[in-house]
Protein backbone atom coordinates (compact mmCIF):
# COMPACT_ATOMS: atom_id res chain seq x y z
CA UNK A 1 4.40 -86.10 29.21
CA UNK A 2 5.64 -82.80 29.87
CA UNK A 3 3.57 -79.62 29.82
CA UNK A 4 4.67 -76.84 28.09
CA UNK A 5 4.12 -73.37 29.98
CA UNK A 6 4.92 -70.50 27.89
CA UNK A 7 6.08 -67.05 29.61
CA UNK A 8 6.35 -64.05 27.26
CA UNK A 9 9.06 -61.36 27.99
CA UNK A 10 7.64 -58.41 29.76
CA UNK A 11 4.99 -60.58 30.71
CA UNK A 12 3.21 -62.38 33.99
CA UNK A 13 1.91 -66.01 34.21
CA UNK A 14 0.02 -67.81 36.56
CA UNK A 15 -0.01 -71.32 36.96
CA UNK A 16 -1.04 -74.35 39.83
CA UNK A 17 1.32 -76.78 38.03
CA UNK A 18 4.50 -76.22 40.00
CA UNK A 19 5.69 -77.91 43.18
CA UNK A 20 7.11 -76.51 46.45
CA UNK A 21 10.18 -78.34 44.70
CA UNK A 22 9.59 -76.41 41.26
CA UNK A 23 9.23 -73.01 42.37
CA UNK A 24 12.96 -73.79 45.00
CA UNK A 25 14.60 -74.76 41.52
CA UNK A 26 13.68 -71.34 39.80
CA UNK A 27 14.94 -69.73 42.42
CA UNK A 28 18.27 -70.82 42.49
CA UNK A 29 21.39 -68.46 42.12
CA UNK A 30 22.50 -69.83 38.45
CA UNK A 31 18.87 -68.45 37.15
CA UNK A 32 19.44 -64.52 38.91
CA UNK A 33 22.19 -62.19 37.96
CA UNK A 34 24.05 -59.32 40.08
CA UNK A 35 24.02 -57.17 36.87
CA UNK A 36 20.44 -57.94 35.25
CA UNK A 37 17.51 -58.93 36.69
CA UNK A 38 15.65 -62.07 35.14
CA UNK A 39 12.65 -63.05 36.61
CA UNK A 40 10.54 -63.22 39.70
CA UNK A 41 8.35 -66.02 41.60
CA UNK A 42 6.09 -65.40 43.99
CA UNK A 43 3.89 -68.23 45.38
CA UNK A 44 0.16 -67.24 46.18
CA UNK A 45 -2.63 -68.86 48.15
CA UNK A 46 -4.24 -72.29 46.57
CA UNK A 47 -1.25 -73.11 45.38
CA UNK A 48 -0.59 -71.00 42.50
CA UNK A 49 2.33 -69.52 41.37
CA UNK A 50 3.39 -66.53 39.65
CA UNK A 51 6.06 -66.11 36.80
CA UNK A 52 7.19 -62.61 36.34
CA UNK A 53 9.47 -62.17 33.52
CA UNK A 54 11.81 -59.37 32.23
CA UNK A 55 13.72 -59.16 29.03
CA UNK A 56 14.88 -63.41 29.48
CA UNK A 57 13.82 -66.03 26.63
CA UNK A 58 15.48 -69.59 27.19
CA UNK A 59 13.98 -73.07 27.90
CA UNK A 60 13.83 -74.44 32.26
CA UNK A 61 12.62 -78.06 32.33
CA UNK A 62 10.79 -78.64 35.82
CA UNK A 63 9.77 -82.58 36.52
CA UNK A 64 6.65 -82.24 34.66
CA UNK A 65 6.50 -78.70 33.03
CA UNK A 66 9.20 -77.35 30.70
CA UNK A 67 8.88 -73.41 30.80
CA UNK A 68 9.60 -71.74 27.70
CA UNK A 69 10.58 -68.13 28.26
CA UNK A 70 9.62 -66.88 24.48
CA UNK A 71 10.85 -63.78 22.35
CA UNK A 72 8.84 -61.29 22.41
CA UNK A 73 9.43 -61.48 18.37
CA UNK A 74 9.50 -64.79 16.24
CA UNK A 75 12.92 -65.16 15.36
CA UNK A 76 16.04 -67.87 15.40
CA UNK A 77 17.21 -67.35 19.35
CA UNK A 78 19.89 -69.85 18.82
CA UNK A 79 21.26 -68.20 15.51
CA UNK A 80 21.47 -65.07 17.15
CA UNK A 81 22.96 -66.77 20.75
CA UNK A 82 26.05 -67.78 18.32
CA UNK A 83 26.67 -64.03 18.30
CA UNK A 84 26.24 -63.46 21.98
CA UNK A 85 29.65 -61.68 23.60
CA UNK A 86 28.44 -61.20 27.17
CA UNK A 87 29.00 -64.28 29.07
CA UNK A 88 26.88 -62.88 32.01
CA UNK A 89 23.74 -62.43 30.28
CA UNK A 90 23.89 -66.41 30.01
CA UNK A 91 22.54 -67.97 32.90
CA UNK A 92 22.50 -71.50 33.18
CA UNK A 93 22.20 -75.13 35.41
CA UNK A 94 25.36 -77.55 33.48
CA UNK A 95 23.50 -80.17 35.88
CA UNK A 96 20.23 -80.46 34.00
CA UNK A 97 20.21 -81.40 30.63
CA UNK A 98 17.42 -81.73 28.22
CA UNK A 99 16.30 -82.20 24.72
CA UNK A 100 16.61 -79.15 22.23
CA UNK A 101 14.32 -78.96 19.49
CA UNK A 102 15.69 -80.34 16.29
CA UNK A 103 17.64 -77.52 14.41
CA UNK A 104 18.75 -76.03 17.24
CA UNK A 105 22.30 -77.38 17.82
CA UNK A 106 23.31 -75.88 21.78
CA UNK A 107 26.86 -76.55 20.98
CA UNK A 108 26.87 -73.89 18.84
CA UNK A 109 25.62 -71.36 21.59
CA UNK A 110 28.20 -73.36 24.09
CA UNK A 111 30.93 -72.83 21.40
CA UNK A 112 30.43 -68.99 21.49
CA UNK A 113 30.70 -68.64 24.79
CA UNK A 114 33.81 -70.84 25.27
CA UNK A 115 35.50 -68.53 22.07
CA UNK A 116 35.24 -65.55 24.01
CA UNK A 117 36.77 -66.80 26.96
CA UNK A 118 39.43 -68.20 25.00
CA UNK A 119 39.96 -65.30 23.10
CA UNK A 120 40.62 -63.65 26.52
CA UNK A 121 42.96 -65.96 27.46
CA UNK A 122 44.96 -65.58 24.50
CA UNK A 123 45.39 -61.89 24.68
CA UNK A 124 45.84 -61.73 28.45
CA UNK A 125 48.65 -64.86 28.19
CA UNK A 126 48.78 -68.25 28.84
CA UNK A 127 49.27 -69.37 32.53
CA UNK A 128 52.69 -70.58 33.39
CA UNK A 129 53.14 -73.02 36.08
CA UNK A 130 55.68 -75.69 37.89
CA UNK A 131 55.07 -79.13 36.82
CA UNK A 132 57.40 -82.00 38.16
CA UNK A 133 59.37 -83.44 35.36
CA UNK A 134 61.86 -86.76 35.75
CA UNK A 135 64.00 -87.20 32.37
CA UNK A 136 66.69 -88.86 30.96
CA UNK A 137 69.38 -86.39 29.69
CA UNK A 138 72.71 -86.01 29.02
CA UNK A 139 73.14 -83.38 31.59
CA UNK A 140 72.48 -82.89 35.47
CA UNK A 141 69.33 -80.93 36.28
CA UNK A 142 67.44 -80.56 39.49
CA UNK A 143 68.01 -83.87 41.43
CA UNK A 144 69.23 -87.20 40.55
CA UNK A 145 66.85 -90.25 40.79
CA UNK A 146 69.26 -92.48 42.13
CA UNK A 147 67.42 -95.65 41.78
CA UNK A 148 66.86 -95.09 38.02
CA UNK A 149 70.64 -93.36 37.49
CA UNK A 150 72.25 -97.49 38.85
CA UNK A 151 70.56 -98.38 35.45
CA UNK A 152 72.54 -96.11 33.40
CA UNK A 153 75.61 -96.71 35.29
CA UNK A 154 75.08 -100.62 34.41
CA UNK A 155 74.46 -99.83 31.07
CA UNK A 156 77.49 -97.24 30.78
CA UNK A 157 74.87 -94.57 30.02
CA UNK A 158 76.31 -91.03 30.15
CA UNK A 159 72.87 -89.36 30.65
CA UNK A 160 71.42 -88.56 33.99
CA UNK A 161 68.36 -89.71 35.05
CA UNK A 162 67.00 -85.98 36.72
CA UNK A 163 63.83 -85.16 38.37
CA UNK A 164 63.54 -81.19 38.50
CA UNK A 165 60.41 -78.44 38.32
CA UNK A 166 60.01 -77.09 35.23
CA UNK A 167 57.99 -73.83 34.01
CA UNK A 168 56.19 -74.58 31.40
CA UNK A 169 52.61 -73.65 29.83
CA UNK A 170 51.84 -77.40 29.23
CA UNK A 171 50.44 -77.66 32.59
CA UNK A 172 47.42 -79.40 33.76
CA UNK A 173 44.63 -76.30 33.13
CA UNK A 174 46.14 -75.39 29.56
CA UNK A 175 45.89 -79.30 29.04
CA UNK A 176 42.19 -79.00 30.17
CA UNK A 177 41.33 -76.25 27.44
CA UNK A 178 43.22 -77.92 24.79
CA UNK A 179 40.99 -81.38 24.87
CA UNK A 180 37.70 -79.25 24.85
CA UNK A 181 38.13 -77.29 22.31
CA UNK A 182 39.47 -80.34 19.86
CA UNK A 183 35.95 -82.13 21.51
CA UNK A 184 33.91 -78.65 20.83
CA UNK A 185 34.98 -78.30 16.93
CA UNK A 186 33.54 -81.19 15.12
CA UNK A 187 29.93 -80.11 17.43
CA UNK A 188 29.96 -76.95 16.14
CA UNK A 189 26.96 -77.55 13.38
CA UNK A 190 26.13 -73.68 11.69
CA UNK A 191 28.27 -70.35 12.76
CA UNK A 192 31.53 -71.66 10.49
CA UNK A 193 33.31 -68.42 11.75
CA UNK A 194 33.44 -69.96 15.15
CA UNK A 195 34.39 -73.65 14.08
CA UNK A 196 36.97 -72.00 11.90
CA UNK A 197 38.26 -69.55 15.23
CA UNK A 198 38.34 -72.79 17.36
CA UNK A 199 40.85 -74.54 14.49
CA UNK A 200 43.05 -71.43 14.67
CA UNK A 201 43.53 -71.30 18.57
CA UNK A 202 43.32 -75.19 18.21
CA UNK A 203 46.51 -75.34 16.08
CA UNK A 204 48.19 -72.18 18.09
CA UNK A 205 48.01 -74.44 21.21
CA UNK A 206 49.28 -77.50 19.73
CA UNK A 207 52.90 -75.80 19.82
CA UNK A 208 53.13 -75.71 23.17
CA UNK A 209 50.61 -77.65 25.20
CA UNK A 210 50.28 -81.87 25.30
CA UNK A 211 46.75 -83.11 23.92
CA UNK A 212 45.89 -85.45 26.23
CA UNK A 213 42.38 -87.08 27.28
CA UNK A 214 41.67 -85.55 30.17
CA UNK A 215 38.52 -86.84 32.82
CA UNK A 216 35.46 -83.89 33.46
CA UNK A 217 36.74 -84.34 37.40
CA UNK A 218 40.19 -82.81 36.56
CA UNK A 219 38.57 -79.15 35.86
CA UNK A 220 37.29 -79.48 39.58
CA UNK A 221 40.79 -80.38 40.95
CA UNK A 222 42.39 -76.81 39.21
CA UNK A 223 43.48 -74.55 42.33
CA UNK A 224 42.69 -70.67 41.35
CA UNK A 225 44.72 -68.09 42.41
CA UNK A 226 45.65 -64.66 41.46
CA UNK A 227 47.67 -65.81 38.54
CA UNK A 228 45.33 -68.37 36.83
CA UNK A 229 42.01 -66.71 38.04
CA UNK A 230 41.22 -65.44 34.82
CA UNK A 231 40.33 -69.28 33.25
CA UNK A 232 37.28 -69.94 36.40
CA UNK A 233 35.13 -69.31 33.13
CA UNK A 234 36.66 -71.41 30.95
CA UNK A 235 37.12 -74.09 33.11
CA UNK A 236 33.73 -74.25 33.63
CA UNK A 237 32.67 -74.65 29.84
CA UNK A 238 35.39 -77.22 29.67
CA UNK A 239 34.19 -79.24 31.77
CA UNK A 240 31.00 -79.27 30.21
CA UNK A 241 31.97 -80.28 27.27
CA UNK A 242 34.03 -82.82 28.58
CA UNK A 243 30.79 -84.39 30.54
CA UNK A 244 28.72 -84.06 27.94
CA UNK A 245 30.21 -83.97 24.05
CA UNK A 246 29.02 -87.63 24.17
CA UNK A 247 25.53 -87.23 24.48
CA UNK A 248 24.70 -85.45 20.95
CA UNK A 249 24.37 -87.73 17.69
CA UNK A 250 25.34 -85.83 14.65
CA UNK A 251 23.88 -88.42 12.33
CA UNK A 252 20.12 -88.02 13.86
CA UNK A 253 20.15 -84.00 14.33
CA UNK A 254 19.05 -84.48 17.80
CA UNK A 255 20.66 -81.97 20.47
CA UNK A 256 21.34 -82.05 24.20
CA UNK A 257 21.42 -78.76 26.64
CA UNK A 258 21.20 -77.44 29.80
CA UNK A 259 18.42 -75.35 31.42
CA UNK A 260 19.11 -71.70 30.34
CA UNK A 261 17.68 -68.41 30.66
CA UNK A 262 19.59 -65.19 28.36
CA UNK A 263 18.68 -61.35 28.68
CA UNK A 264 17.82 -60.57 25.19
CA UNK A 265 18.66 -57.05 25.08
CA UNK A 266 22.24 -58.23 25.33
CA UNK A 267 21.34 -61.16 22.58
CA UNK A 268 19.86 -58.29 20.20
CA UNK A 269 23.13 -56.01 20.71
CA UNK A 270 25.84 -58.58 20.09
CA UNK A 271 23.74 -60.24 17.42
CA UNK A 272 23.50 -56.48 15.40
CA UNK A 273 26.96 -55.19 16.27
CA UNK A 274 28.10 -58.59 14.93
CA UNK A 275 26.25 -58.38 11.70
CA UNK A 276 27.21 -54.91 11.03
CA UNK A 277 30.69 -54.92 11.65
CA UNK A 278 30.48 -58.48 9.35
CA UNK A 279 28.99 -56.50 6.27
CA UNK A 280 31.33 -53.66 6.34
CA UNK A 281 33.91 -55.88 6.21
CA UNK A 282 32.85 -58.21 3.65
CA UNK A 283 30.88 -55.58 1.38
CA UNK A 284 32.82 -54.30 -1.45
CA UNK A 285 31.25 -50.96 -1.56
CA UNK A 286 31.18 -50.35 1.96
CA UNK A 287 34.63 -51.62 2.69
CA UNK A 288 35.95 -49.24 0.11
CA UNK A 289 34.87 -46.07 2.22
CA UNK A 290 34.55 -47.60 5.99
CA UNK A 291 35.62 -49.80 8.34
CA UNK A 292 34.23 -50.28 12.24
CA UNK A 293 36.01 -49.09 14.65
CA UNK A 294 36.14 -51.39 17.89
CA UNK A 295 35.87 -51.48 21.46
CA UNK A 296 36.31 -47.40 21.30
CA UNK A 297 34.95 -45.13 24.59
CA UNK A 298 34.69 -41.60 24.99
CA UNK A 299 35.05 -39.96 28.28
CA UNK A 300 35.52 -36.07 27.01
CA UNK A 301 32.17 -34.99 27.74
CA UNK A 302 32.82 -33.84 31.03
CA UNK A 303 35.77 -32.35 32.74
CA UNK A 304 36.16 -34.82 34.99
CA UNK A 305 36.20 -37.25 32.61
CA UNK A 306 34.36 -39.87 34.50
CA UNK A 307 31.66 -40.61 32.68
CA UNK A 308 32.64 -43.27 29.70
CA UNK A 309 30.53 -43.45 26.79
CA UNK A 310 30.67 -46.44 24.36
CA UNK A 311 28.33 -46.63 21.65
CA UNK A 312 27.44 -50.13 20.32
CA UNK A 313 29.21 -49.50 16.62
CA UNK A 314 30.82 -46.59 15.31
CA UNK A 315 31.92 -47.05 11.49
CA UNK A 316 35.01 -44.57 10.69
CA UNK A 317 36.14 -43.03 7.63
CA UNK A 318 38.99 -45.42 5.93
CA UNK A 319 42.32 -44.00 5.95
CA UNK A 320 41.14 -41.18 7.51
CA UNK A 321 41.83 -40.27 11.31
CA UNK A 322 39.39 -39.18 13.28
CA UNK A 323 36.50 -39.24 10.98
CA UNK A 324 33.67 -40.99 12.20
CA UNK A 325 30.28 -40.40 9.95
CA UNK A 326 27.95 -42.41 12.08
CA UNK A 327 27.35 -44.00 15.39
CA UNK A 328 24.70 -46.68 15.85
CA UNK A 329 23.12 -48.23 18.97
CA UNK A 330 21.17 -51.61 19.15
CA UNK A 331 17.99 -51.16 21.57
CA UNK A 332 16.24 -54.11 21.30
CA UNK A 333 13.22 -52.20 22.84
CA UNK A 334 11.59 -48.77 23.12
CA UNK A 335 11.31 -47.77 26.86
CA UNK A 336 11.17 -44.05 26.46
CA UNK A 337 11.56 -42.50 23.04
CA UNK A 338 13.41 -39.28 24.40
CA UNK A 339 15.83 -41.06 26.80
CA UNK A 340 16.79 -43.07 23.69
CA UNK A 341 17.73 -40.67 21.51
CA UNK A 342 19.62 -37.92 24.54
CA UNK A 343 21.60 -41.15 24.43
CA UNK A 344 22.88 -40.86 20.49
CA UNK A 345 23.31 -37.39 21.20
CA UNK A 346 25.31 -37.59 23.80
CA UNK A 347 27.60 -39.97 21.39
CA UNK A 348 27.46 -37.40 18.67
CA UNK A 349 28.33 -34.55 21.05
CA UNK A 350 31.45 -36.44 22.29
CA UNK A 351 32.54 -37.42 18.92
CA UNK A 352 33.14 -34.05 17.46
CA UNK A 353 33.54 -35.35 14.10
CA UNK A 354 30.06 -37.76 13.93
CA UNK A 355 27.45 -37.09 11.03
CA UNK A 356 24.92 -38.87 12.03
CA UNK A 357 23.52 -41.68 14.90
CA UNK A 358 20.96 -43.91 14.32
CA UNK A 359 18.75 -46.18 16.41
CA UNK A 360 18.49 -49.43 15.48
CA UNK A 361 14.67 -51.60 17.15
CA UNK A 362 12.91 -54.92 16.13
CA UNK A 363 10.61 -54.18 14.18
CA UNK A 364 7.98 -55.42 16.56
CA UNK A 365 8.39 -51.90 18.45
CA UNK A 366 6.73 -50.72 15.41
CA UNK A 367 9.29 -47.53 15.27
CA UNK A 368 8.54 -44.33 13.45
CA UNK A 369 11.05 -44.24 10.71
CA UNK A 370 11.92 -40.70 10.93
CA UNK A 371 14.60 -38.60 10.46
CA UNK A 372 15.65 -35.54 13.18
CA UNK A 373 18.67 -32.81 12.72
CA UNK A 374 20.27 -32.00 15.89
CA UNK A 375 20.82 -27.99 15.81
CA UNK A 376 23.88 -27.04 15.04
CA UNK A 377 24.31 -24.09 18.00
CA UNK A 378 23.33 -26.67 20.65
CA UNK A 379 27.28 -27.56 20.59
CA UNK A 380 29.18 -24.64 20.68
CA UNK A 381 32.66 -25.46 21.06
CA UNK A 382 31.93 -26.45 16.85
CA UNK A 383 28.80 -25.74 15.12
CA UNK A 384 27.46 -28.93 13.32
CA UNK A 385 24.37 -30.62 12.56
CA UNK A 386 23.76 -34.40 13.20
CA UNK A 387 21.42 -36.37 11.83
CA UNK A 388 19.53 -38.61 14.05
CA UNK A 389 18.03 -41.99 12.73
CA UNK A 390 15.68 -44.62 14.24
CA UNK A 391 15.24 -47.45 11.91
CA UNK A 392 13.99 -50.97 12.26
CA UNK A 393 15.00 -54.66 11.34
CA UNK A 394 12.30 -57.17 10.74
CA UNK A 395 14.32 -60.21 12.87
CA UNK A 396 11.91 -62.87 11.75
CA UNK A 397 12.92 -62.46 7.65
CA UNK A 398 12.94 -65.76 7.02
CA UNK A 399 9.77 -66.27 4.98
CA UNK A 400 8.58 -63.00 3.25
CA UNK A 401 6.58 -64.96 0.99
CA UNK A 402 3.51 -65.14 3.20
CA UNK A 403 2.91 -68.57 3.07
CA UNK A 404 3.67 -71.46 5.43
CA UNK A 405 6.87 -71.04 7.64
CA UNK A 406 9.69 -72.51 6.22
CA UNK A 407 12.89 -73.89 8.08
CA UNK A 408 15.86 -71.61 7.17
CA UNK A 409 19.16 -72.32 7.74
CA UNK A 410 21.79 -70.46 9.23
CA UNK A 411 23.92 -68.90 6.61
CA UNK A 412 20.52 -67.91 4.56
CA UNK A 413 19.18 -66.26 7.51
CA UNK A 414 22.63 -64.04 7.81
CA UNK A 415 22.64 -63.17 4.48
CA UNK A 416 18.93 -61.90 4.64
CA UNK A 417 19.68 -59.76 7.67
CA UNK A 418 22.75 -58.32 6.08
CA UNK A 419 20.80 -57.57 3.00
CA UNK A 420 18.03 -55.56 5.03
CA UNK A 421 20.49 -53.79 7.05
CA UNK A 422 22.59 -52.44 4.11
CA UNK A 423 20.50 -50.33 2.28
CA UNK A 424 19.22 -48.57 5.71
CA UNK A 425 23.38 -48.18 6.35
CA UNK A 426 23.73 -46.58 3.48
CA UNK A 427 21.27 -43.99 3.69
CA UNK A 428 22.44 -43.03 7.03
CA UNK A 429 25.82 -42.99 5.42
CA UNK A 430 24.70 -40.60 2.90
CA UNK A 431 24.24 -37.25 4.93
């Protein structure tokens, strides 16, 4: 029977239930991160052990515990993983799997992850390689198999039977990427905008790579080198789903993972950044006036020009260059008030042409809902006043009712975020 340990973000927990061979396992260097830190363990006398966390939630089965790093608000983590862009706020063990909950489907969080890398793949370009090729053809390429050419010349055959290196993208890592995603698809149980994304590249591939079955081992027999380095990522989702897209029944609900740990401040920006740039684009009203502008950075608030700003979303006038009436950042929690806001105004400042900025918190951090003007002679190169905003979204909207939790399901959950955000949009919209 395993014994459930919960560790709170932000929080320390003490416990005498973990063994010399526990606490080795936490530390390992798929649990710790050069760019965030996770979580500390520090063994103390009689035993005991002590669980510092950070900003991580996620699930780590031990032999006998199972620690559950919990949000520090009640809310659907693995809605909100489906959302998650940053690959390296994702740390995992592929070696140890264990039993999700039932609604949470992992393949879902797995199928994220393995989009974005794919996605990068497809807009820095397909690897090319050399692949050995012996054919039957009616004209002399590369070498001539001799010992298969004396059949053709019994049969009066006027091909050639050639064996010759050919370039080609259907090579054996492209081949590898190909049979996961086809495997990953039919898994992918609630975020429909990634099944559908899959089918897309799915059918883009098809053209010009074999779909073959291909064994887990072959991912670990792929040679990296400058000009294939960029799939290491993929390669290693791959050949997790190639190990493992067996072990999940779709006709019980029940769900296999891995042991995983995420930073949630990275979880809470993709997450909002996704749902805002999905209900500008889908609302009628909104779409009419604005659209989000992506990926953009600022570096024109110093000469030298190294300093790069990039907000989390910036929605733009439509049709109009230039004209960008608010800038928004996620902050999943309040560290210091006044650092948080010099932040938007630095993004105001360095877009000459912003409005407004607004703060977006869980409600959990219990924000003040206020409104500040930014002085308009603070900025002299153009006198303006911007509007600064800190709002909050209640993450956990699922059941507003009062009464006894209810299971939601994914796209019902969306919708009720999108339909708390737009309202508090608009009204930073309207300055």
């Amino acid at each position: 029977m395993n014994v459930l340990l919960k560790i709170e973000e932000y929080k320390t927990f003490e416990t005498y239930g973990l063994t010399d061979e526990d606490v080795a396992y936490l530390e390992k260097d798929c649990f710790q991160s050069e760019n965030y830190k996770s979580y500390e363990v520090t063994q103390l006398r009689d035993n005991k052990v002590r669980i510092k966390n950070t900003s991580f939630a996620g699930i780590i089965q031990l032999k006998t515990e199972r620690l559950h790093f919990s949000t520090k608000v009640n809310t659907k983590l693995f809605y909100m993983l489906s959302f998650l862009r940053d690959e390296k706020a994702f740390l995992y063990d592929p070696d140890k799997h264990i039993d999700i909950e039932k609604g949470a489907n992992f393949y879902d969080v797995l199928g994220r992850l393995f989009l974005n890398e794919l996605e990068k793949i497809f807009e820095k370009g397909f690897y090319k390689s050399y692949i050995r090729k012996q054919e039957n053809i009616p004209f002399l390429k590369g070498k001539l198999v001799i010992k298969k050419q004396i059949q053709n010349d019994i049969k009066k055959s006027v091909k050639f039977q050639c064996s010759y290196q050919d370039l080609t993208f259907d090579n054996t890592e492209n081949r590898i990427i190909l049979r996961a995603t086809s495997l990953l698809i039919p898994l992918i149980r609630f975020n429909n905008k990634i099944k559908q994304d899959l089918i897309r590249y799915r059918q883009r591939m098809l053209d010009i790579i074999t779909l073959d079955a291909v064994e887990p081992d072959v991912c670990d027999r792929v040679q990296l080198n400058r000009l294939n380095e960029h799939y290491a990522t993929i390669l290693k989702f791959a050949k997790i789903i190639l190990r493992n897209h067996f072990v999940r029944s779709t006709a019980t609900g029940e769900s296999i993972g891995f042991n995983f740990i995420v930073n949630m401040n990275k979880v809470y920006e993709d997450f909002l950044t996704a749902m805002i740039e999905e209900l500008v684009e889908e609302d009628n009203e909104l779409n009419k006036e604005y659209e989000v502008e992506k990926q953009k950075m600022f570096d024109n608030l110093v000469e030298e020009k190294n300093l790069r700003l990039k907000p989390d979303v910036i929605i733009k006038k439509r049709n109009v260059p230039n004209e960008y009436p608010l800038i928004i950042d996620a902050k999943y929690k309040i560290n210091d008030p006044n650092s948080d806001y010099y932040q938007v105004i630095a993004y105001g400042l360095a877009l000459k042409s912003s409005k407004s900025c607004c703060l977006i918190y869980p409600k959990s951090e219990k924000v003040k809902n206020e409104k500040l003007t930014l002085r308009g002679d603070i900025d002299s190169l153009k006198p303006r006043e911007i509007k600064l905003y800190a709002i909050d979204i209640n993450l956990d909207i699922a059941n507003e009712s009062g009464e006894e939790e209810l299971e939601i399901d994914f796209a019902t959950y969306v919708k009720n975020i999108k339909n708390e955000l737009k309202p508090k949009l608009e009204r930073c919209l309207a300055v």
